[in-house]
C-alpha atoms as a PDB file:
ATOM      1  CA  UNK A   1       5.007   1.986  -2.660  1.00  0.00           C
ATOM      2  CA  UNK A   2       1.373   2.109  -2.313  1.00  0.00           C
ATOM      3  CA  UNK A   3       0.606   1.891  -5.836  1.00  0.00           C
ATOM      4  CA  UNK A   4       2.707  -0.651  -6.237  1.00  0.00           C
ATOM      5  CA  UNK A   5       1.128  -2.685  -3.324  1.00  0.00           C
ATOM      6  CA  UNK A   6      -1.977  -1.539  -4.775  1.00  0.00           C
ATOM      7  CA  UNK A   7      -1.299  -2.929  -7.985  1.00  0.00           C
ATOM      8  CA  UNK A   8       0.397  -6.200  -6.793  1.00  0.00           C
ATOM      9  CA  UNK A   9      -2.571  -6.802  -4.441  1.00  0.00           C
ATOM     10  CA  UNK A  10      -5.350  -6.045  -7.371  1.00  0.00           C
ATOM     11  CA  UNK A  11      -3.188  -8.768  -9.677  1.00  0.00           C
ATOM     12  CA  UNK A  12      -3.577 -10.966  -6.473  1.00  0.00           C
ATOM     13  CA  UNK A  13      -7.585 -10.613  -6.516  1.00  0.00           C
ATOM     14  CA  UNK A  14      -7.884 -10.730  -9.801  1.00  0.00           C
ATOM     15  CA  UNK A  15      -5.862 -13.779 -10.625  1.00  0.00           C
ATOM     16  CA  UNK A  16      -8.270 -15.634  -8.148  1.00  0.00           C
ATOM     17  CA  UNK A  17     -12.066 -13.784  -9.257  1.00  0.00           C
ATOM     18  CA  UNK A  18     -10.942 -13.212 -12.775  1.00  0.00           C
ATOM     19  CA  UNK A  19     -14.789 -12.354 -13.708  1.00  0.00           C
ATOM     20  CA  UNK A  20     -15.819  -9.799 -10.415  1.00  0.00           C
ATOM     21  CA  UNK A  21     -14.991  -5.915 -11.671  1.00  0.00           C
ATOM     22  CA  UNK A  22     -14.162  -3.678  -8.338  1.00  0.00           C
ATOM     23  CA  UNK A  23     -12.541  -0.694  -7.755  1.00  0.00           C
ATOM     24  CA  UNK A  24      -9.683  -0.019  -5.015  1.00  0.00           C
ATOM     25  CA  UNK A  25     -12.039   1.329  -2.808  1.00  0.00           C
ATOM     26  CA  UNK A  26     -14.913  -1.236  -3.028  1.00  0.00           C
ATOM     27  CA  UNK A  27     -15.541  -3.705  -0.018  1.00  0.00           C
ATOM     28  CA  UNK A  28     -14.552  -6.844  -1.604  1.00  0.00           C
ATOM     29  CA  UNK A  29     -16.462  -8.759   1.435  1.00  0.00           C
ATOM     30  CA  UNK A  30     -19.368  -6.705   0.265  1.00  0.00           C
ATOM     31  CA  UNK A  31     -19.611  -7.526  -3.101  1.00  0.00           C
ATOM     32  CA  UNK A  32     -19.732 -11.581  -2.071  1.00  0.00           C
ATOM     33  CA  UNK A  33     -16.715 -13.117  -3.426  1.00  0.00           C
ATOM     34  CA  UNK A  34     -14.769 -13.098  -1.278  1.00  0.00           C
ATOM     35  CA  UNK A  35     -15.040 -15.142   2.495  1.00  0.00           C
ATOM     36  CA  UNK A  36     -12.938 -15.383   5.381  1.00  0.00           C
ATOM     37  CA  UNK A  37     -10.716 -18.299   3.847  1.00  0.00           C
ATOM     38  CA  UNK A  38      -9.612 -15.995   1.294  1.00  0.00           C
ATOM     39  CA  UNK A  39      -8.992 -13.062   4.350  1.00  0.00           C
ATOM     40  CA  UNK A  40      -6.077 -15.981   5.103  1.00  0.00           C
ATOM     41  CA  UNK A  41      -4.670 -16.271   1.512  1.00  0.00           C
ATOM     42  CA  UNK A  42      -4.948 -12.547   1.404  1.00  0.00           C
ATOM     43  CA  UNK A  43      -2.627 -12.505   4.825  1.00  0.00           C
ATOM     44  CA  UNK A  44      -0.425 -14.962   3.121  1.00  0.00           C
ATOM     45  CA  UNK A  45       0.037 -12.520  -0.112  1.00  0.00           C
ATOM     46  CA  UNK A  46       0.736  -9.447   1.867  1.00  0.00           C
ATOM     47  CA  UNK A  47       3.434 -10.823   4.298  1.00  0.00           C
ATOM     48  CA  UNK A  48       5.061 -12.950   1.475  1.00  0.00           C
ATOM     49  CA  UNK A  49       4.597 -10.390  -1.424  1.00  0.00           C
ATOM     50  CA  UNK A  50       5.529  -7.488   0.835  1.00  0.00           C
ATOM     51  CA  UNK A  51       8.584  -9.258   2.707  1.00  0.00           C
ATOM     52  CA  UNK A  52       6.369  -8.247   6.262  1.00  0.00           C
ATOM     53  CA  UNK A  53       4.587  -9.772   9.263  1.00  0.00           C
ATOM     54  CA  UNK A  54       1.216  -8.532   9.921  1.00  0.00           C
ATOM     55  CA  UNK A  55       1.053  -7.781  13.730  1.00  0.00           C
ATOM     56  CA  UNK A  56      -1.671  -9.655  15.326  1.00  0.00           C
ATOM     57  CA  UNK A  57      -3.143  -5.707  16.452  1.00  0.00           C
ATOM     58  CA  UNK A  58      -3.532  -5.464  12.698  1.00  0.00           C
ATOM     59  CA  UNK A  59      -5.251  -8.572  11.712  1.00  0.00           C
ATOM     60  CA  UNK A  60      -9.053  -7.802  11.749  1.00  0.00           C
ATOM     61  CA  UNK A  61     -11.103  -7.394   8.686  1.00  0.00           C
ATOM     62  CA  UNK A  62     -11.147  -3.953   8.340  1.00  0.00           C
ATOM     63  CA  UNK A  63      -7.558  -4.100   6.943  1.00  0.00           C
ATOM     64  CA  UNK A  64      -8.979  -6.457   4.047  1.00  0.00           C
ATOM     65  CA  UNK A  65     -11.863  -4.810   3.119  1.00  0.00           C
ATOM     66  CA  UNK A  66     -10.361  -2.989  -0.159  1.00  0.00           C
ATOM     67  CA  UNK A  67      -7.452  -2.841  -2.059  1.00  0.00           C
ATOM     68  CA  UNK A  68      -7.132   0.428  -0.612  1.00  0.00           C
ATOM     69  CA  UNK A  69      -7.254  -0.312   2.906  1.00  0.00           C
ATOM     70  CA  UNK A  70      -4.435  -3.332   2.545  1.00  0.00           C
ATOM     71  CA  UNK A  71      -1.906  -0.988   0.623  1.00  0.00           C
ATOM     72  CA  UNK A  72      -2.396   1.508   3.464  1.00  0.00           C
ATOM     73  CA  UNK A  73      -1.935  -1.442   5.638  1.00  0.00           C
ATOM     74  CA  UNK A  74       1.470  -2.594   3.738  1.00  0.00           C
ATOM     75  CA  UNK A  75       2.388   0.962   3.924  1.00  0.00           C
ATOM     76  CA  UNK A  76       2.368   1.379   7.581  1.00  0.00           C
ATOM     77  CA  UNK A  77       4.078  -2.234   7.873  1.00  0.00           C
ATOM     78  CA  UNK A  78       7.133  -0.977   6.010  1.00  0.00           C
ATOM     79  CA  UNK A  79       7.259   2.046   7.871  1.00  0.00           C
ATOM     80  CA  UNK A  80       7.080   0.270  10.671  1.00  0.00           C
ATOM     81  CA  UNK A  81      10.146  -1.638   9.675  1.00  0.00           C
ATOM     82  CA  UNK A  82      11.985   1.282   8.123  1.00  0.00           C
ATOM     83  CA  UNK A  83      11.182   3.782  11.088  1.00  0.00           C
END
């Protein structure tokens, strides 16, 4: 699942900042393109794309830092679910 969330999420990004190159594990908020109004499309993505509901514990902007850190956060949500 998480590559696939990865790879989803990266499409996401990309489709939006066609012309910024990052990897999974860059800070997106770092690199300058990306602002807080985009953290709430990003939310949007996630819960629609991943058929979850991102807990309110869960919504600070370490979870949307990096491609990385929201497929780890998409992975807990399903287990969450699941478990």
């Amino acid at each position: 699942m998480s590559n696939d969330a990865r790879t989803e999420i990266r499409s996401f990004i990309t489709t939006k900042f066609p012309d910024v190159k990052f990897s999974d594990e860059e800070d997106i908020f770092a690199l300058g393109f990306v602002n807080s109004l985009f953290a709430m499309e990003l939310v949007m993505f996630i819960e629609k794309a991943f058929g979850t509901r991102i807990p309110n514990e869960e919504l600070h902007l370490g979870n949307f830092r990096s491609v990385e850190l929201m497929a780890d956060l998409v992975a807990r949500q399903s287990a969450a679910t699941v478990g």
